[in-house]
C-alpha atoms as a PDB file:
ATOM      1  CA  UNK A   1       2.088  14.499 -29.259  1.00  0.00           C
ATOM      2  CA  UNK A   2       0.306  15.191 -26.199  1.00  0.00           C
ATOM      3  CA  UNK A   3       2.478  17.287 -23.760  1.00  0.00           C
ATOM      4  CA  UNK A   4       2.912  15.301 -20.657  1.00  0.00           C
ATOM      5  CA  UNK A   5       1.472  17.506 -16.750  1.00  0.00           C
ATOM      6  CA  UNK A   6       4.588  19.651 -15.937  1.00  0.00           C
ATOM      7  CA  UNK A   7       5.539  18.935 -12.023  1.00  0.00           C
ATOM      8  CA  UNK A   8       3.440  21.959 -10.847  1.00  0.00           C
ATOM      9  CA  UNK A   9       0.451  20.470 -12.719  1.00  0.00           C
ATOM     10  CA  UNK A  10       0.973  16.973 -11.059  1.00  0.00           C
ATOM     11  CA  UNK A  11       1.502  18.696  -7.620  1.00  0.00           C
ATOM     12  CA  UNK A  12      -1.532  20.293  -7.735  1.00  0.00           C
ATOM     13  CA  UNK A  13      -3.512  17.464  -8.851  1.00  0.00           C
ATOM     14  CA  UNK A  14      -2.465  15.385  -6.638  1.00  0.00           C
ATOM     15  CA  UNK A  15      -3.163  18.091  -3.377  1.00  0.00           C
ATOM     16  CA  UNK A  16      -6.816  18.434  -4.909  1.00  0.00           C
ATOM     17  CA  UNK A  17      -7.209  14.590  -4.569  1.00  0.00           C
ATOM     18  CA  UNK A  18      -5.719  14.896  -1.141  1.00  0.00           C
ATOM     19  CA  UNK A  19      -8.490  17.635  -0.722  1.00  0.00           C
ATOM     20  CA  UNK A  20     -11.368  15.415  -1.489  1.00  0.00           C
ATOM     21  CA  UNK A  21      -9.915  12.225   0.243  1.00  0.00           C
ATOM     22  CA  UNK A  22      -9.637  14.007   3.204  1.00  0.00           C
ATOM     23  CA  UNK A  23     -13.182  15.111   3.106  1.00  0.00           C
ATOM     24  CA  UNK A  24     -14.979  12.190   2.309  1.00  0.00           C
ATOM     25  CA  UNK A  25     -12.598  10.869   5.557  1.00  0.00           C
ATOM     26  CA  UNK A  26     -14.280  13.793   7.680  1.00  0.00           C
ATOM     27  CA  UNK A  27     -17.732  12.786   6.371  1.00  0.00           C
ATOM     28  CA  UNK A  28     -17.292   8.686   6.735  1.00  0.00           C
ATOM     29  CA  UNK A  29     -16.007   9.599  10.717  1.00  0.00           C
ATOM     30  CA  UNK A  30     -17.719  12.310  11.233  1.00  0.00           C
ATOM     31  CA  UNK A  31     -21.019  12.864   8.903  1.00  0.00           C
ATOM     32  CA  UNK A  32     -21.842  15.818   6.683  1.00  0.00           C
ATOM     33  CA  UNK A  33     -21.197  18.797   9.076  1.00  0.00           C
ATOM     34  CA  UNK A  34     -18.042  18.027   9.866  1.00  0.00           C
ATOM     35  CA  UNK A  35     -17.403  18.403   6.104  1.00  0.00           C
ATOM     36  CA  UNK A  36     -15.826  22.106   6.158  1.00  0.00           C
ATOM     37  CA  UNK A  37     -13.229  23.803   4.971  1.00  0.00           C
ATOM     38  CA  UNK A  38     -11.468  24.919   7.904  1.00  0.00           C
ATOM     39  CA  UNK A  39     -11.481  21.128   9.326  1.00  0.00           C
ATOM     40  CA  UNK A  40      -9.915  19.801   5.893  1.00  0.00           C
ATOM     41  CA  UNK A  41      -7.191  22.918   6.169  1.00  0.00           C
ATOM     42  CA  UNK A  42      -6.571  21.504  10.059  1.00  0.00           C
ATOM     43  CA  UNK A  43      -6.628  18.603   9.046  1.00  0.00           C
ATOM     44  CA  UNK A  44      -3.656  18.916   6.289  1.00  0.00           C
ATOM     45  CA  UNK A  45      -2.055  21.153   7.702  1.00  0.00           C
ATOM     46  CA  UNK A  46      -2.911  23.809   5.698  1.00  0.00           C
ATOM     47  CA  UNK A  47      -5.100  27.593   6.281  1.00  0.00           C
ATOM     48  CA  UNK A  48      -8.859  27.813   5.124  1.00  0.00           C
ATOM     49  CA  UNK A  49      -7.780  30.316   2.939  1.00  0.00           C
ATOM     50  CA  UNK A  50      -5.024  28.425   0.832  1.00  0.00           C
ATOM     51  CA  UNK A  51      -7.838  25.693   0.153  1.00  0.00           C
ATOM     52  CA  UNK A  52      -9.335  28.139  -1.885  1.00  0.00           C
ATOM     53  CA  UNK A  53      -6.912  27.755  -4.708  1.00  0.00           C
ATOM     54  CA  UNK A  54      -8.318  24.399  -5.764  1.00  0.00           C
ATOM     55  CA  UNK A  55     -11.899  24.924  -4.950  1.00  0.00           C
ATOM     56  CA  UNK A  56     -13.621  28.084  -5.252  1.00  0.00           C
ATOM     57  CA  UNK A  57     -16.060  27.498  -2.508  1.00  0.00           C
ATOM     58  CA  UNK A  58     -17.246  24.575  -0.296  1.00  0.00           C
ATOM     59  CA  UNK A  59     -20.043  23.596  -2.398  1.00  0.00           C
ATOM     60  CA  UNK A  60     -17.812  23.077  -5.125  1.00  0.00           C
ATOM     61  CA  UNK A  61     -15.909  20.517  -2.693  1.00  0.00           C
ATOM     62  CA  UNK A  62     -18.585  18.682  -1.887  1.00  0.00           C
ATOM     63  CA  UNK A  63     -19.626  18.554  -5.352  1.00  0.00           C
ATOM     64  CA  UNK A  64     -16.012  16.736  -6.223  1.00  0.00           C
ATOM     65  CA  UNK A  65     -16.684  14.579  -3.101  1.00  0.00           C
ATOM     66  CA  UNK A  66     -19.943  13.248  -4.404  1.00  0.00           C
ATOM     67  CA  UNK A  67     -18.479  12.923  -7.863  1.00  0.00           C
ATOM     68  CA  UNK A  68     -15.614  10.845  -6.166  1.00  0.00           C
ATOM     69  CA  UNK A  69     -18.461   8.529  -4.692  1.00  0.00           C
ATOM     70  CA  UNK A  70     -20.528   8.133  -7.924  1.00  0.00           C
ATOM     71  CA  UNK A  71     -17.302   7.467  -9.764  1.00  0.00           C
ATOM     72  CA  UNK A  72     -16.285   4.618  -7.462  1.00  0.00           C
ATOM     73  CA  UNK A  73     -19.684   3.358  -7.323  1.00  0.00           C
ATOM     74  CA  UNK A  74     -20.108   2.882 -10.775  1.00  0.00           C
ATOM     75  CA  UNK A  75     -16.858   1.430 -11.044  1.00  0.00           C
ATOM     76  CA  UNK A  76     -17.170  -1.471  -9.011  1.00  0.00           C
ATOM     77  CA  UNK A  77     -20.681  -2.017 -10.054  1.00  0.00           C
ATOM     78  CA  UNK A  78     -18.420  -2.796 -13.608  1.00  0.00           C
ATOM     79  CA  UNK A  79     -16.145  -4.741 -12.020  1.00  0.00           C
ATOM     80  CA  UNK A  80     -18.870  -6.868 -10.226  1.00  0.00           C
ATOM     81  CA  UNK A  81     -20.206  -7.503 -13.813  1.00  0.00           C
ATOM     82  CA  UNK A  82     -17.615  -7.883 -15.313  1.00  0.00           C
ATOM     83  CA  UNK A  83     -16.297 -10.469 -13.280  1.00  0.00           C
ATOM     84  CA  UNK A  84     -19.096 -12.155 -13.116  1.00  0.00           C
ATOM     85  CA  UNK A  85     -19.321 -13.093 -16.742  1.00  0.00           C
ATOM     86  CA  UNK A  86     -15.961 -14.186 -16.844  1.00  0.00           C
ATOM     87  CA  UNK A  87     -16.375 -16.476 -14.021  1.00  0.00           C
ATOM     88  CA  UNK A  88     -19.580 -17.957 -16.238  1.00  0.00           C
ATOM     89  CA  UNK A  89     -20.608 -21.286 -18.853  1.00  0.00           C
ATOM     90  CA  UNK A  90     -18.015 -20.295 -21.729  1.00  0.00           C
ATOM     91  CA  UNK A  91     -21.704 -21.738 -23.445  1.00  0.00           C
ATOM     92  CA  UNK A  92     -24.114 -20.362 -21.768  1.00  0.00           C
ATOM     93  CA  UNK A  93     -26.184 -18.020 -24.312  1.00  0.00           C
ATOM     94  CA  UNK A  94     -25.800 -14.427 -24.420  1.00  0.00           C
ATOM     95  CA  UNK A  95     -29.982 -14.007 -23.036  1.00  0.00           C
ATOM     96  CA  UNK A  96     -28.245 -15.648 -19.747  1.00  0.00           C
ATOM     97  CA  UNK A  97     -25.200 -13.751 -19.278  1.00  0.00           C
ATOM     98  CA  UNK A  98     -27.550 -10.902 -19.494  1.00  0.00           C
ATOM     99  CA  UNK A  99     -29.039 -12.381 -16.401  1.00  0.00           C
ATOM    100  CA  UNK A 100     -25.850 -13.241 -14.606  1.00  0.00           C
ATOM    101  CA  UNK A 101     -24.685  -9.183 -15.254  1.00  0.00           C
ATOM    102  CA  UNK A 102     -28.048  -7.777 -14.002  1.00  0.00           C
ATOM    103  CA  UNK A 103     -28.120 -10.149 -11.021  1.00  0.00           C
ATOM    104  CA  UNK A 104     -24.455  -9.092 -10.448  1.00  0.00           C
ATOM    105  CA  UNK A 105     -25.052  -5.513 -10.840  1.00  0.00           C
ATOM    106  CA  UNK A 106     -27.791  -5.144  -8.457  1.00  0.00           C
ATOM    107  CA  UNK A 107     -26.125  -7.078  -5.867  1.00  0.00           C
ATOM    108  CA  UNK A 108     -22.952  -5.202  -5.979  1.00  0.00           C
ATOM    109  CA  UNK A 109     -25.115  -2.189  -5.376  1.00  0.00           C
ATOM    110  CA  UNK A 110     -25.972  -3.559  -2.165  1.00  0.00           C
ATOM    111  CA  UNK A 111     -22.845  -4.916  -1.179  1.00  0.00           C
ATOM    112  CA  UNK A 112     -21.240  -1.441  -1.601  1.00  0.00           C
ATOM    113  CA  UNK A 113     -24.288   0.133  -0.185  1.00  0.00           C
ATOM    114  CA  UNK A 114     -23.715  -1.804   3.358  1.00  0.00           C
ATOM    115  CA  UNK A 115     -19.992  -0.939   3.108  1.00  0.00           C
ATOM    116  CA  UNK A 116     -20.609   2.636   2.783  1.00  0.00           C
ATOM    117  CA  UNK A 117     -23.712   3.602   4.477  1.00  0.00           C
ATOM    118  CA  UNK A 118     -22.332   7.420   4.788  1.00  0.00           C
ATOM    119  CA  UNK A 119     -21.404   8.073   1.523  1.00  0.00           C
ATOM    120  CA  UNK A 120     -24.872   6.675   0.583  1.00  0.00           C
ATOM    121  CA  UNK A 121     -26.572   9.054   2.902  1.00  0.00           C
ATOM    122  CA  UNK A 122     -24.225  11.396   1.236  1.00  0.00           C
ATOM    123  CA  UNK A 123     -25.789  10.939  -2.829  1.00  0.00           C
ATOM    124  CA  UNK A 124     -28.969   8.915  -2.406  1.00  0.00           C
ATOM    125  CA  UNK A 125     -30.296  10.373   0.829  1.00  0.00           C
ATOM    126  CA  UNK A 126     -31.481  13.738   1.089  1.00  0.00           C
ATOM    127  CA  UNK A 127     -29.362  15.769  -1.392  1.00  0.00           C
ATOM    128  CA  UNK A 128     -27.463  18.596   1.363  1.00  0.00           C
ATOM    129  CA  UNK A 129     -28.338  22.014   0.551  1.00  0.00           C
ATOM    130  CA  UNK A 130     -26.591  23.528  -2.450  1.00  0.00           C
ATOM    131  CA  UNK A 131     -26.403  20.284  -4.557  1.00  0.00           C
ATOM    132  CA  UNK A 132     -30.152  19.633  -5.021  1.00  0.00           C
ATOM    133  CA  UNK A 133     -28.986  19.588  -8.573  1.00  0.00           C
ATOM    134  CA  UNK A 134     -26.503  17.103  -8.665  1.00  0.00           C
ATOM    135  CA  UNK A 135     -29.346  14.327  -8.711  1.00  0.00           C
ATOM    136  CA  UNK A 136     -30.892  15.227 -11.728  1.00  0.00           C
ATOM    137  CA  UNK A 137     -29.554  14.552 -15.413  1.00  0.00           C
ATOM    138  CA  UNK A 138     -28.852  18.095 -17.429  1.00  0.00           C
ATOM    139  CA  UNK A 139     -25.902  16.028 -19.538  1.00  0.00           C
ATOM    140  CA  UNK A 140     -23.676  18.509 -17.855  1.00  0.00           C
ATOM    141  CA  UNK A 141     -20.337  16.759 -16.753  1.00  0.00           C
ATOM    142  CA  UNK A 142     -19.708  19.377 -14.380  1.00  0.00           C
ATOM    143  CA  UNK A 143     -22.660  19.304 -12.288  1.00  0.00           C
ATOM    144  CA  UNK A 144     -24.182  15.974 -13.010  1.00  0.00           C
ATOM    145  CA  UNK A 145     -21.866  13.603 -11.259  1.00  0.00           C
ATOM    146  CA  UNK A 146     -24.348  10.973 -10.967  1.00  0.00           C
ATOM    147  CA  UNK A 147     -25.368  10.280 -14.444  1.00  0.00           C
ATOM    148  CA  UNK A 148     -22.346   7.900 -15.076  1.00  0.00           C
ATOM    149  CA  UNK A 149     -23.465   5.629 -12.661  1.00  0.00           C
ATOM    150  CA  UNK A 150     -26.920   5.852 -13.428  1.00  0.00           C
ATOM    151  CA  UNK A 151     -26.282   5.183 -17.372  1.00  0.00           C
ATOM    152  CA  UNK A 152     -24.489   1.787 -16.150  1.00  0.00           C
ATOM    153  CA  UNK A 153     -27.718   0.116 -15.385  1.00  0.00           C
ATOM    154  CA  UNK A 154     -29.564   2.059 -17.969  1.00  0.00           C
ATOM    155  CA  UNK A 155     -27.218   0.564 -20.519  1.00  0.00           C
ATOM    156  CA  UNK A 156     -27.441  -2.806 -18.850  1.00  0.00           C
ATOM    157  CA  UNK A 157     -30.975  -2.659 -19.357  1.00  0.00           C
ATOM    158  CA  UNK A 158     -30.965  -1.428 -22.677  1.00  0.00           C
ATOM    159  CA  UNK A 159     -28.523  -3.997 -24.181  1.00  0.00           C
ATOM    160  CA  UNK A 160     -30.905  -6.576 -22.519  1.00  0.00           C
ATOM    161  CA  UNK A 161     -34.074  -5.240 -24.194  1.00  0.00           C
ATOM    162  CA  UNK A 162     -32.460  -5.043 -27.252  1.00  0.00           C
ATOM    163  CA  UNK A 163     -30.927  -8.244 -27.227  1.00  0.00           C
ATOM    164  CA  UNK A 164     -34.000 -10.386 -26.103  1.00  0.00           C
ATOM    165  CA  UNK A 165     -37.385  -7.965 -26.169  1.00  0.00           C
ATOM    166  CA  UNK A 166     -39.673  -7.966 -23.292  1.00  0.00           C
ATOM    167  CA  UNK A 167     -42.978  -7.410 -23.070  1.00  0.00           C
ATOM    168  CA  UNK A 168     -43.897  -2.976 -22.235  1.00  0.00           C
ATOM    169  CA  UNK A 169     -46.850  -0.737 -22.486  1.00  0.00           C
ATOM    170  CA  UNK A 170     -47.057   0.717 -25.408  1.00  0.00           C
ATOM    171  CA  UNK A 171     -46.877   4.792 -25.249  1.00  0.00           C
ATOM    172  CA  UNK A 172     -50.664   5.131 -25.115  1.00  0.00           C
ATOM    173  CA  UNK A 173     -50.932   2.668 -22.208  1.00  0.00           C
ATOM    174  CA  UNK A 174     -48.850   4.899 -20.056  1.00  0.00           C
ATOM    175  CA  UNK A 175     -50.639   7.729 -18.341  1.00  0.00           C
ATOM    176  CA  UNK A 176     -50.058  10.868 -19.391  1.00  0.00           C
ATOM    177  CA  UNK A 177     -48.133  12.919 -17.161  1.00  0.00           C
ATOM    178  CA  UNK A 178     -46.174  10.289 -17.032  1.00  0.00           C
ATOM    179  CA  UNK A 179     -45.520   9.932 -20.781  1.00  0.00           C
ATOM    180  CA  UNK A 180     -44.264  13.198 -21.048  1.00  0.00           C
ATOM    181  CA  UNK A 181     -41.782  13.218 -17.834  1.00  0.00           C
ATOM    182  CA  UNK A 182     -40.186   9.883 -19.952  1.00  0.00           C
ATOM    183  CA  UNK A 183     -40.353  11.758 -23.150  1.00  0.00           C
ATOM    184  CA  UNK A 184     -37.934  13.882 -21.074  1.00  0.00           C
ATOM    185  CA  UNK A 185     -36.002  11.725 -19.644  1.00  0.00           C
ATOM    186  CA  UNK A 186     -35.639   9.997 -22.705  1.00  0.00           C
ATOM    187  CA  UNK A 187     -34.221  13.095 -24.538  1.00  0.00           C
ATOM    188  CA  UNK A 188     -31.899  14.326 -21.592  1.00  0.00           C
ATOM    189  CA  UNK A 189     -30.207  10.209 -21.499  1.00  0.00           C
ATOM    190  CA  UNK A 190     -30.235  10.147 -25.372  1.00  0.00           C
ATOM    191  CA  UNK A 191     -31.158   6.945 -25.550  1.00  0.00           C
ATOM    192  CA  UNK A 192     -33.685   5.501 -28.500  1.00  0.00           C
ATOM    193  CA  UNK A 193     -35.601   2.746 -25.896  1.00  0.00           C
ATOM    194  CA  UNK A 194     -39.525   2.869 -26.182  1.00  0.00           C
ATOM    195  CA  UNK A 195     -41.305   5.043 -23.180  1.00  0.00           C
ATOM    196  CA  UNK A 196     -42.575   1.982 -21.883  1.00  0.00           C
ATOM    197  CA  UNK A 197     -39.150   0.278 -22.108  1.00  0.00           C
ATOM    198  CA  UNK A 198     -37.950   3.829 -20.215  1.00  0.00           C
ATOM    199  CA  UNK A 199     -41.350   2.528 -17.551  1.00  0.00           C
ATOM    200  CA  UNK A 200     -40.218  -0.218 -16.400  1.00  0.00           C
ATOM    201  CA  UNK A 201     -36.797   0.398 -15.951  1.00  0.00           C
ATOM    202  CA  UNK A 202     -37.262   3.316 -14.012  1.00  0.00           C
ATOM    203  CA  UNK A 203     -39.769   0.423 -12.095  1.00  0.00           C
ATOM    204  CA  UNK A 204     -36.930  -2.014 -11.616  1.00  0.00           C
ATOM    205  CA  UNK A 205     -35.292   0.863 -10.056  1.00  0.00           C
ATOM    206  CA  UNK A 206     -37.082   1.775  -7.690  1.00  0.00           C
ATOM    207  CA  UNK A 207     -37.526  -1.728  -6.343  1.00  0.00           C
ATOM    208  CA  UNK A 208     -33.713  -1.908  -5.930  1.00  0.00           C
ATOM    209  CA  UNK A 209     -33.360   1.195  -4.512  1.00  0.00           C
ATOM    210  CA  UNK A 210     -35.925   1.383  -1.813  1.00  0.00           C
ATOM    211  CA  UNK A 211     -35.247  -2.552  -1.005  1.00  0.00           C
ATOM    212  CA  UNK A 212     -31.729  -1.405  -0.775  1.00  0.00           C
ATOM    213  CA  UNK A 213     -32.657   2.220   1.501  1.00  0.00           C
ATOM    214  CA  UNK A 214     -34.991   0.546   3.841  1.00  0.00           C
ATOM    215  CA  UNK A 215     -32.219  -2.023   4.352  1.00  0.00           C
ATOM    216  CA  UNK A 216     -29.017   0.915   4.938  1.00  0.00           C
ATOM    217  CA  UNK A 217     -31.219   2.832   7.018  1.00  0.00           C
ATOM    218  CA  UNK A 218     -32.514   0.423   9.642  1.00  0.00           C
ATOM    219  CA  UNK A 219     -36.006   0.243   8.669  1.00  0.00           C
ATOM    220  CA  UNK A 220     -36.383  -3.329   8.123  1.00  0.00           C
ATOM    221  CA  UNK A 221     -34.794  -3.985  11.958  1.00  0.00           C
ATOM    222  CA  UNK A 222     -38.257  -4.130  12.837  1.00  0.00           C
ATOM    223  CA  UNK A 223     -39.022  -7.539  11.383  1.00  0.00           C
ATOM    224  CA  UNK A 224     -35.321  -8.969  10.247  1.00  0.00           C
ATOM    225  CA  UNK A 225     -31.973  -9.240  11.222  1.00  0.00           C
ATOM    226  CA  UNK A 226     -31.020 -10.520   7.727  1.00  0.00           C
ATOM    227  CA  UNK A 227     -31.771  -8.724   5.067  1.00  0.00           C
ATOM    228  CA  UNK A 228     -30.335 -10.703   2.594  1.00  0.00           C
ATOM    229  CA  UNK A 229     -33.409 -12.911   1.721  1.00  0.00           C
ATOM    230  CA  UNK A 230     -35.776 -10.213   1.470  1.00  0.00           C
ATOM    231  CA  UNK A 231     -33.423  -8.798  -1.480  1.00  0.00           C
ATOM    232  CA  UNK A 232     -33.365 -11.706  -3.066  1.00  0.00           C
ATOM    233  CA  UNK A 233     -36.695 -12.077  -3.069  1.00  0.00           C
ATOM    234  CA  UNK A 234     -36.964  -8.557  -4.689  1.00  0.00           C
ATOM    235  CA  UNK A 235     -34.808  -9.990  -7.056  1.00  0.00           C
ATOM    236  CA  UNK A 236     -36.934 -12.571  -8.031  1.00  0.00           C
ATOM    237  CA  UNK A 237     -39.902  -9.948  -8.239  1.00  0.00           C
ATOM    238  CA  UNK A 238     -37.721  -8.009 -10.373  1.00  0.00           C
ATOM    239  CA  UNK A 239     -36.631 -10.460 -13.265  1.00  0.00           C
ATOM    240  CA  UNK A 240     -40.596 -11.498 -15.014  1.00  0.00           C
ATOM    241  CA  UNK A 241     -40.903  -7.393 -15.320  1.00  0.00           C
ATOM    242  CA  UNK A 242     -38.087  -7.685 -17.604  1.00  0.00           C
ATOM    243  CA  UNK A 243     -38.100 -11.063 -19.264  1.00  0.00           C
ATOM    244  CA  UNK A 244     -35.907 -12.721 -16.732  1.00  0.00           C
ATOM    245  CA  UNK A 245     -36.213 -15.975 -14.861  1.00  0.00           C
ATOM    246  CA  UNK A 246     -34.639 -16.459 -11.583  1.00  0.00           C
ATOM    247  CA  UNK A 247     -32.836 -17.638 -10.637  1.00  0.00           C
ATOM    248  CA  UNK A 248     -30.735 -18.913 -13.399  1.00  0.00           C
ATOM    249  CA  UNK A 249     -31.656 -22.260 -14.261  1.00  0.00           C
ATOM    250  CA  UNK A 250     -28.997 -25.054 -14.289  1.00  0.00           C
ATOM    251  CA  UNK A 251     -27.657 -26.272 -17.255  1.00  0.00           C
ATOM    252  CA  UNK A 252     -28.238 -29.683 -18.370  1.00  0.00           C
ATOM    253  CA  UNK A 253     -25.575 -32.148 -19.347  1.00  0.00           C
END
């Protein structure tokens, strides 16, 4: 039987998720700098020092912080997803649900994007000195927070080539140096999808995340107010690379 956390254990727990809370609040009002130690400690009430019983040193905190992000990213990503199926044609077939959960997924990541434009600076933008390393994949689940969300879509993607199989370069179609980098990438996400499959996922990504950036960060001001069309036409761009037509077609009768 699994002993349950004794009171100390809960205690403590709970002030290192007070810890982390309180810095993402510092970073949300106040942006990165404001992100030390000694304003968390004023700000609870408690000495620099004593913070240094739950985190060894600040880049450890802000490694929790982004972990805290990715974690609650990825979750309601899933959530979008998942409730978009269940709001879907009891009928339709499973190549179409795949659509409705990639549509879903994708524009969750927006909607939670425009919601949370610091804490996307924070893990997409330019990685703040110290946690270069957090954006790349090692399999490690201390240091690479963001894999979790990452594997969502990969495993969205891969269920969907699996299930209905699109059309990808085979491996001698794909240059080189580029071959071997997903060869890599392949091996560090364990997964068994061709390297062209790996291709044009890592494609699809791209699209939504630079649609997504130039959106967050003003640089589409220039030309629209409303963003929202342009990312749905990047949706539509999106869905022949994998298969997909969009938007969903109407069922008839």
């Amino acid at each position: 039987m699994v002993q349950a956390p004794s009171r100390r254990d809960r205690v403590r727990a709970a002030t290192t998720q007070e810890i982390i809370q309180t810095a993402r609040r510092l970073l949300v009002e106040q942006g990165p700098d404001a992100v030390s130690l000694r304003a968390i400690a004023r700000e609870m009430g408690m000495t620099a020092p004593a913070l240094y019983r739950y985190f060894s040193s600040h880049e450890e905190l802000l490694r929790h912080v982004v972990g805290d992000i990715f974690t609650e990213l990825a979750s309601h990503v899933r959530q979008a997803i998942d409730h978009a199926v269940a709001g879907a044609d009891a009928e339709l077939p499973e190549s179409d649900k795949m659509v409705i959960k990639m549509i879903a997924g994708c524009r969750e990541f927006r909607a939670w994007t425009l919601e949370h434009v610091p804490e996307f600076s924070m893990i997409f933008g330019s990685p703040l000195p110290g946690l270069e390393y957090l954006h790349e994949v090692t399999r490690d689940p201390n240091v690479d927070c963001g894999y979790q969300f990452g594997q969502v879509f990969l495993d969205l993607f891969g269920n969907l080539y699996q299930r209905r199989p699109f059309s990808i370069p085979a491996d001698d179609e794909i240059q080189p140096g580029l071959r071997d980098q997903l060869a890599r990438y392949r091996e560090l996400t364990q997964t068994d999808l061709p390297l062209g499959a790996l291709q044009t996922f890592l494609r699809c990504w791209v699209l939504l995340y630079g649609t997504v950036s130039l959106e967050v960060f003003g640089h589409l001001k220039f030309a629209l107010e409303d963003a929202s069309p342009m990312f749905e036409l990047m949706l539509a761009d999106l869905a022949p690379m994998i298969g997909l037509e969009y938007p969903l077609p109407e069922r008839s009768g």
